[in-house]
PDB file of N, CA and C in Angstrom:
ATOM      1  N   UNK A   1       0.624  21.453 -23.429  1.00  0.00           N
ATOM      2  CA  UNK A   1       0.412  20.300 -24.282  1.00  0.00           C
ATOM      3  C   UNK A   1      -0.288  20.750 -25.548  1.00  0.00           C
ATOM      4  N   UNK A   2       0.067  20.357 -26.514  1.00  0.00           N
ATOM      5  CA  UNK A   2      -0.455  20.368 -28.131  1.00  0.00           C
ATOM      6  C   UNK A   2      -1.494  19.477 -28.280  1.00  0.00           C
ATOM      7  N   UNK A   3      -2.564  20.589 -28.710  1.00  0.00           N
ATOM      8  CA  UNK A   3      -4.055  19.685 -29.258  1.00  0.00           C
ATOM      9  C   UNK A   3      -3.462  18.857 -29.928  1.00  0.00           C
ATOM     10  N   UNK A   4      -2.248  18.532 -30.738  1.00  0.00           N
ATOM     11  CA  UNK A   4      -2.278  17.006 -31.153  1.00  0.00           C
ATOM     12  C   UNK A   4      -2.131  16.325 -30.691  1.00  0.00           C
ATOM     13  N   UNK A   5      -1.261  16.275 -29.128  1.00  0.00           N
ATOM     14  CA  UNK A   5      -1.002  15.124 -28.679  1.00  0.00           C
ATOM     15  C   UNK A   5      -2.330  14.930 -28.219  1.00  0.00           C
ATOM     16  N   UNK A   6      -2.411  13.812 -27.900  1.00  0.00           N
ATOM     17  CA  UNK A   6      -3.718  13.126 -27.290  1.00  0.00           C
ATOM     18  C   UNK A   6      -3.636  12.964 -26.095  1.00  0.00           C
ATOM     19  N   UNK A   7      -4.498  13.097 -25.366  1.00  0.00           N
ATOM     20  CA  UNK A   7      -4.361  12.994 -23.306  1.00  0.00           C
ATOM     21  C   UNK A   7      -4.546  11.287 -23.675  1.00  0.00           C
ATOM     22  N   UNK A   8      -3.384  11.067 -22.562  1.00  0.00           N
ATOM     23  CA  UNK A   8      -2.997   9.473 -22.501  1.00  0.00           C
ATOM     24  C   UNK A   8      -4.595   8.813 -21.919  1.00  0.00           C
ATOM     25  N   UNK A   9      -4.713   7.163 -21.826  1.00  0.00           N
ATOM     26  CA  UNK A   9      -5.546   7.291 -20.964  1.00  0.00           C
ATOM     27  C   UNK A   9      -5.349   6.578 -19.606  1.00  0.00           C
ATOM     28  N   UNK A  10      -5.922   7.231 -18.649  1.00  0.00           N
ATOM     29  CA  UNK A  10      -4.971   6.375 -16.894  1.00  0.00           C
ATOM     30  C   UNK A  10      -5.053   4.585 -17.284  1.00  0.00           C
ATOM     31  N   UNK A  11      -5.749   4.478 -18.011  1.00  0.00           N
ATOM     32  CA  UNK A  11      -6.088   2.733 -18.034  1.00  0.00           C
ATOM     33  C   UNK A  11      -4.611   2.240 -17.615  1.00  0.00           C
ATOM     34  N   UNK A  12      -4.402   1.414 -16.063  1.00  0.00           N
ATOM     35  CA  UNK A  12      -3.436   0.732 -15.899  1.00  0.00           C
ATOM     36  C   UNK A  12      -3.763  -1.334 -15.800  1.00  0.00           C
ATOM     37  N   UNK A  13      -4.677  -1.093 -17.085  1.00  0.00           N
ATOM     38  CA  UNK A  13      -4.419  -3.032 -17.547  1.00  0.00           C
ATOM     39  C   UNK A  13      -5.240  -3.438 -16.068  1.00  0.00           C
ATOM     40  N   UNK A  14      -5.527  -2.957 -14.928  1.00  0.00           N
ATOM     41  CA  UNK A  14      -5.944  -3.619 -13.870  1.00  0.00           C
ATOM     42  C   UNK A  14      -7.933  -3.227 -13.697  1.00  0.00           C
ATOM     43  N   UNK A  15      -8.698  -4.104 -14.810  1.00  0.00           N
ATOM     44  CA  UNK A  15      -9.989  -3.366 -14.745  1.00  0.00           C
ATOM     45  C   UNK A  15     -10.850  -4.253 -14.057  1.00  0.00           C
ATOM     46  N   UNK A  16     -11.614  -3.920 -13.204  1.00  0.00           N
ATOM     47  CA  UNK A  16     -12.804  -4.320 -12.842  1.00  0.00           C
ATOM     48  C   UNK A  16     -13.243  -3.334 -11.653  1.00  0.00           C
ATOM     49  N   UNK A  17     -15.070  -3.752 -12.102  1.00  0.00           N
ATOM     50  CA  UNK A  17     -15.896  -2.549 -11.674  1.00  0.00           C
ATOM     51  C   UNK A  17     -16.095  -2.668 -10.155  1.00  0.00           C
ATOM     52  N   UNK A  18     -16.362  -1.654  -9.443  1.00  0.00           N
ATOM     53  CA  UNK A  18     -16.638  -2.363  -7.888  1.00  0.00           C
ATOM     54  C   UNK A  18     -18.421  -1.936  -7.977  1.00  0.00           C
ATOM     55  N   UNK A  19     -18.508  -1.605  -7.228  1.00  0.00           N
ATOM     56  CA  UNK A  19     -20.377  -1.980  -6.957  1.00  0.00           C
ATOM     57  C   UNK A  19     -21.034  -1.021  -7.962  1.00  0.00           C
ATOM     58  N   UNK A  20     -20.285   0.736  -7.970  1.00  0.00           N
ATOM     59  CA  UNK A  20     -20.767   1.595  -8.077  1.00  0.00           C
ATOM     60  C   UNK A  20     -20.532   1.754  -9.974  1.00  0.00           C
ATOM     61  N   UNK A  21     -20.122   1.205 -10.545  1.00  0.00           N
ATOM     62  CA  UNK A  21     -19.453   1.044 -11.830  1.00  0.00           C
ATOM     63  C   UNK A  21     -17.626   1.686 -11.943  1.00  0.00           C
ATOM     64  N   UNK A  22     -17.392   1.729 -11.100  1.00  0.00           N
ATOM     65  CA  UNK A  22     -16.121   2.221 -11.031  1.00  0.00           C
ATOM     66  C   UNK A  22     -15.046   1.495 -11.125  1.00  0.00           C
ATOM     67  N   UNK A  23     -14.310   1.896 -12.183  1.00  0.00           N
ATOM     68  CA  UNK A  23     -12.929   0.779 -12.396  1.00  0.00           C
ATOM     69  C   UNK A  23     -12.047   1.249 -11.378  1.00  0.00           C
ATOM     70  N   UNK A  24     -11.603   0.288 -10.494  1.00  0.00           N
ATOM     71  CA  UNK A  24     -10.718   0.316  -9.156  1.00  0.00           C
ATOM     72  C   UNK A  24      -8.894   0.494  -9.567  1.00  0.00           C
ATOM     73  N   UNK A  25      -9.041  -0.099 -10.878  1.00  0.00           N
ATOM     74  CA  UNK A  25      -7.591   0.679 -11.430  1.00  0.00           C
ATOM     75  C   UNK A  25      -7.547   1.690 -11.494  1.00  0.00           C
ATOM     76  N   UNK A  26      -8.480   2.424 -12.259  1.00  0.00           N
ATOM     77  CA  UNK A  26      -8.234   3.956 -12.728  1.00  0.00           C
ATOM     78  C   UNK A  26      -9.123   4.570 -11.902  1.00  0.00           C
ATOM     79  N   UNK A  27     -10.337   4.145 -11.630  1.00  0.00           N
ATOM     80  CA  UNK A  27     -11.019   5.024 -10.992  1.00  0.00           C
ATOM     81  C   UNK A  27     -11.789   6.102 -11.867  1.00  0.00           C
ATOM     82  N   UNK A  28     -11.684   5.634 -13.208  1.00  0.00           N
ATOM     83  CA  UNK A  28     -13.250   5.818 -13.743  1.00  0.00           C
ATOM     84  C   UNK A  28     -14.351   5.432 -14.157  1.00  0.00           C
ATOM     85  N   UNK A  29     -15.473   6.028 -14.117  1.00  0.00           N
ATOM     86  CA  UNK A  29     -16.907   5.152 -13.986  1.00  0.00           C
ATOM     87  C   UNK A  29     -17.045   4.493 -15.819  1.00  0.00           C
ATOM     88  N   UNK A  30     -17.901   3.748 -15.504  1.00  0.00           N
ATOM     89  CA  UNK A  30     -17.936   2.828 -16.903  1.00  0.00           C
ATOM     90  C   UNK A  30     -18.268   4.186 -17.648  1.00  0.00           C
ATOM     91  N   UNK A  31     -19.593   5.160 -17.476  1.00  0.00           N
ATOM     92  CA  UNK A  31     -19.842   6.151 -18.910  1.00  0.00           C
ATOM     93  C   UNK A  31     -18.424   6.608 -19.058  1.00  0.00           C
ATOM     94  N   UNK A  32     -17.620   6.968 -18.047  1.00  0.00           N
ATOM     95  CA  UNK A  32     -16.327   7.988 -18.927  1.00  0.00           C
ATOM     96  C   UNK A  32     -15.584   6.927 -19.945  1.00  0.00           C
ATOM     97  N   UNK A  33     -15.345   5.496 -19.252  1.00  0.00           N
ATOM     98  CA  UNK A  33     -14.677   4.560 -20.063  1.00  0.00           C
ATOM     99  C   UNK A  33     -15.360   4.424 -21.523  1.00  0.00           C
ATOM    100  N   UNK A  34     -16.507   4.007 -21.625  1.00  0.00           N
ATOM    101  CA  UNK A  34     -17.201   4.392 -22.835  1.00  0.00           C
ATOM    102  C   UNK A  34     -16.957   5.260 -24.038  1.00  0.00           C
ATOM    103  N   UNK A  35     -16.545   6.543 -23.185  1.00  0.00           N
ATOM    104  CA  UNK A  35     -16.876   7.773 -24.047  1.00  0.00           C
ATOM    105  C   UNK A  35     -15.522   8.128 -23.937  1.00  0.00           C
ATOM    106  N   UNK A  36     -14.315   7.470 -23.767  1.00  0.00           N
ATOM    107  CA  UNK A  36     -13.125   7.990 -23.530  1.00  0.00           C
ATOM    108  C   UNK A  36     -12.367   8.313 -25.687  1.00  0.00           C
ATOM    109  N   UNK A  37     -12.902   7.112 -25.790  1.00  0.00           N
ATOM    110  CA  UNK A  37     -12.150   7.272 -27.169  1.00  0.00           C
ATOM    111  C   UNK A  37     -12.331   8.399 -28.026  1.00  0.00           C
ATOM    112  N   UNK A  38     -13.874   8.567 -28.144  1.00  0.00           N
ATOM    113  CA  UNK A  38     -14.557  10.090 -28.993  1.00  0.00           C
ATOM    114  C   UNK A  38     -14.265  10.928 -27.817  1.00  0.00           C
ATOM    115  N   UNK A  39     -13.374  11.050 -26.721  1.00  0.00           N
ATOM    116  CA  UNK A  39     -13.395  12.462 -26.479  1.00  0.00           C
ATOM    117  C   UNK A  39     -12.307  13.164 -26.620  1.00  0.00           C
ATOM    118  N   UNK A  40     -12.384  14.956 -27.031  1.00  0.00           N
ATOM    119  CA  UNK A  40     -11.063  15.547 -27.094  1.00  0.00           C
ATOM    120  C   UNK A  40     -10.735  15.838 -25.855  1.00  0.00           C
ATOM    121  N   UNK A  41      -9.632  16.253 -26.018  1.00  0.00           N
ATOM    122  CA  UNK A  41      -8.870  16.224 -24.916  1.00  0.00           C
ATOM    123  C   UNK A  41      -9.273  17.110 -23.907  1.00  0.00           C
ATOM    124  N   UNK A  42     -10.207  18.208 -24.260  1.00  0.00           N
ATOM    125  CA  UNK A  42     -10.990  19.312 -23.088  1.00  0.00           C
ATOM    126  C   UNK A  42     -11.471  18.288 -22.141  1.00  0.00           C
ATOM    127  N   UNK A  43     -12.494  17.490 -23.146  1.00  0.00           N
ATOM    128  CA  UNK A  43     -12.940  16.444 -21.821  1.00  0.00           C
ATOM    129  C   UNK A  43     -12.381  15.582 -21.592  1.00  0.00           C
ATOM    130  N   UNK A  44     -11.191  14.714 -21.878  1.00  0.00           N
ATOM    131  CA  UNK A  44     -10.441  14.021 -21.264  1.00  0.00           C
ATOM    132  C   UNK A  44      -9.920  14.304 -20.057  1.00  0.00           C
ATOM    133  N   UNK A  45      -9.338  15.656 -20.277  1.00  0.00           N
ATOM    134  CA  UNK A  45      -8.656  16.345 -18.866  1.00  0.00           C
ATOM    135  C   UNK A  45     -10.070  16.199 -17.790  1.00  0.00           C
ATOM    136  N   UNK A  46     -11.149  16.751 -18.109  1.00  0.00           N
ATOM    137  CA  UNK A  46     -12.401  17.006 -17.054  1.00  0.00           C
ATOM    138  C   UNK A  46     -12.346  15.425 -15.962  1.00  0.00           C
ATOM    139  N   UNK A  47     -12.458  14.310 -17.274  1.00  0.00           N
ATOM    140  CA  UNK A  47     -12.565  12.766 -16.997  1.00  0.00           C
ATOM    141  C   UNK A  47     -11.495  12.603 -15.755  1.00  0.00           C
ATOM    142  N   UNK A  48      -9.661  12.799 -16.244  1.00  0.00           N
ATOM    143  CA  UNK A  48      -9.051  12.908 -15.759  1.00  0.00           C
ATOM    144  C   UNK A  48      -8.997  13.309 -14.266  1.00  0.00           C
ATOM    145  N   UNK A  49      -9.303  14.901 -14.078  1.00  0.00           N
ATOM    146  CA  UNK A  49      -9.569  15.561 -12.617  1.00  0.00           C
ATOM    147  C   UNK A  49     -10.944  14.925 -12.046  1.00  0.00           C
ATOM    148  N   UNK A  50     -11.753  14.210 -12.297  1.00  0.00           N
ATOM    149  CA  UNK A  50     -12.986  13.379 -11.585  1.00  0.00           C
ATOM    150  C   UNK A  50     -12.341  12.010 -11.367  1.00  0.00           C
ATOM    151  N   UNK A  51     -11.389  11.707 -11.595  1.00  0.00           N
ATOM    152  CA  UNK A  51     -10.742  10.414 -11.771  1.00  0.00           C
ATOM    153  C   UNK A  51      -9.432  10.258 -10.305  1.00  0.00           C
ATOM    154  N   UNK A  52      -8.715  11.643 -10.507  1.00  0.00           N
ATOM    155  CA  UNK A  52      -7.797  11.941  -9.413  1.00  0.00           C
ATOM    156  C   UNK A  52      -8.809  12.785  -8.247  1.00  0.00           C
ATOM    157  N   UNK A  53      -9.800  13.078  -8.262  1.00  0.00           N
ATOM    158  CA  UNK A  53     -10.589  13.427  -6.929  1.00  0.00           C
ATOM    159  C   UNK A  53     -11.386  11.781  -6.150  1.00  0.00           C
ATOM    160  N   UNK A  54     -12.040  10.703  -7.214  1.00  0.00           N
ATOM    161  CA  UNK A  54     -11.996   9.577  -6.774  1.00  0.00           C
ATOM    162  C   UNK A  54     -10.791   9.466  -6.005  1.00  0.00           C
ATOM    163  N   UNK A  55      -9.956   8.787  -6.537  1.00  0.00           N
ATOM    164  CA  UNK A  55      -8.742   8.411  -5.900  1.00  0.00           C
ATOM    165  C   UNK A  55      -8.496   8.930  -5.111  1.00  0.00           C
ATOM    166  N   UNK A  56      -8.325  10.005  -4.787  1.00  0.00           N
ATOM    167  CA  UNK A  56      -8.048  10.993  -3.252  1.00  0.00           C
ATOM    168  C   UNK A  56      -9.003  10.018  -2.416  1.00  0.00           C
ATOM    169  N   UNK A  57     -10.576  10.350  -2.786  1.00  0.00           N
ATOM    170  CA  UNK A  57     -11.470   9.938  -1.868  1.00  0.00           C
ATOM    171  C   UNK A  57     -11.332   8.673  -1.366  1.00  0.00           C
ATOM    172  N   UNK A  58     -10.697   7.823  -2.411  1.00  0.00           N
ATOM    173  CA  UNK A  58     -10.508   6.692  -1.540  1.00  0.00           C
ATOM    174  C   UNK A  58      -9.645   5.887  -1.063  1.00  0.00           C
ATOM    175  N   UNK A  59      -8.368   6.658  -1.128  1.00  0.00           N
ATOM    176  CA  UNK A  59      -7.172   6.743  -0.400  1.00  0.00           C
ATOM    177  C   UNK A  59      -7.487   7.094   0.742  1.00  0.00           C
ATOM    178  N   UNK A  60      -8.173   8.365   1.096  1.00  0.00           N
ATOM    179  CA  UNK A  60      -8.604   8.792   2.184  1.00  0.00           C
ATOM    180  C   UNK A  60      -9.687   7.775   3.267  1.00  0.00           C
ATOM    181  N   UNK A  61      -9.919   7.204   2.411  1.00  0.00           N
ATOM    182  CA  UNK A  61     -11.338   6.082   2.993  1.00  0.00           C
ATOM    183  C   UNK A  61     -10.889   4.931   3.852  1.00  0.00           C
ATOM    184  N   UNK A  62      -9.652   4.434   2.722  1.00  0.00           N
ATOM    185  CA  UNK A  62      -9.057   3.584   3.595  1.00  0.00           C
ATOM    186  C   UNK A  62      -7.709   3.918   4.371  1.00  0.00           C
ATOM    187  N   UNK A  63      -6.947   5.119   4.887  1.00  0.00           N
ATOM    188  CA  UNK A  63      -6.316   5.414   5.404  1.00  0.00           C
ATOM    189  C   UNK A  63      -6.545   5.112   6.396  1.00  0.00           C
ATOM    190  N   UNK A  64      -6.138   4.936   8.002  1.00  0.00           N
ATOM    191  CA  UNK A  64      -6.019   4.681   9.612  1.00  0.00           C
ATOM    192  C   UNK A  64      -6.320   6.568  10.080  1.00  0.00           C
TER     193      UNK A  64
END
């Protein structure tokens, strides 16, 4: 990927926080949402992989 393009952001339109500040759409915490716009894309990706390790975790949480 080209430093110009911009890392998309997961925001899928479905936001609200659950206890911990965590948006249950995307599964990132309110500071990353905050700081998503001023960031380049080094830390977008970082945001990103803390975002898909949530989600694992709580796929896994509620699995049988």
């Amino acid at each position: 990927m080209s430093e110009l393009t911009q890392v998309v952001s997961p925001c899928v339109s479905n936001c609200c926080l659950d206890d911990k500040d965590m948006c249950v759409g995307c599964f990132r915490m309110m500071d990353e949402i905050l700081v998503w716009a001023e960031s380049d894309n080094q830390q977008r990706k970082l945001i990103l992989a803390s975002c898909e390790k949530r989600r694992a975790e709580h796929k896994n949480y509620f699995s049988p």
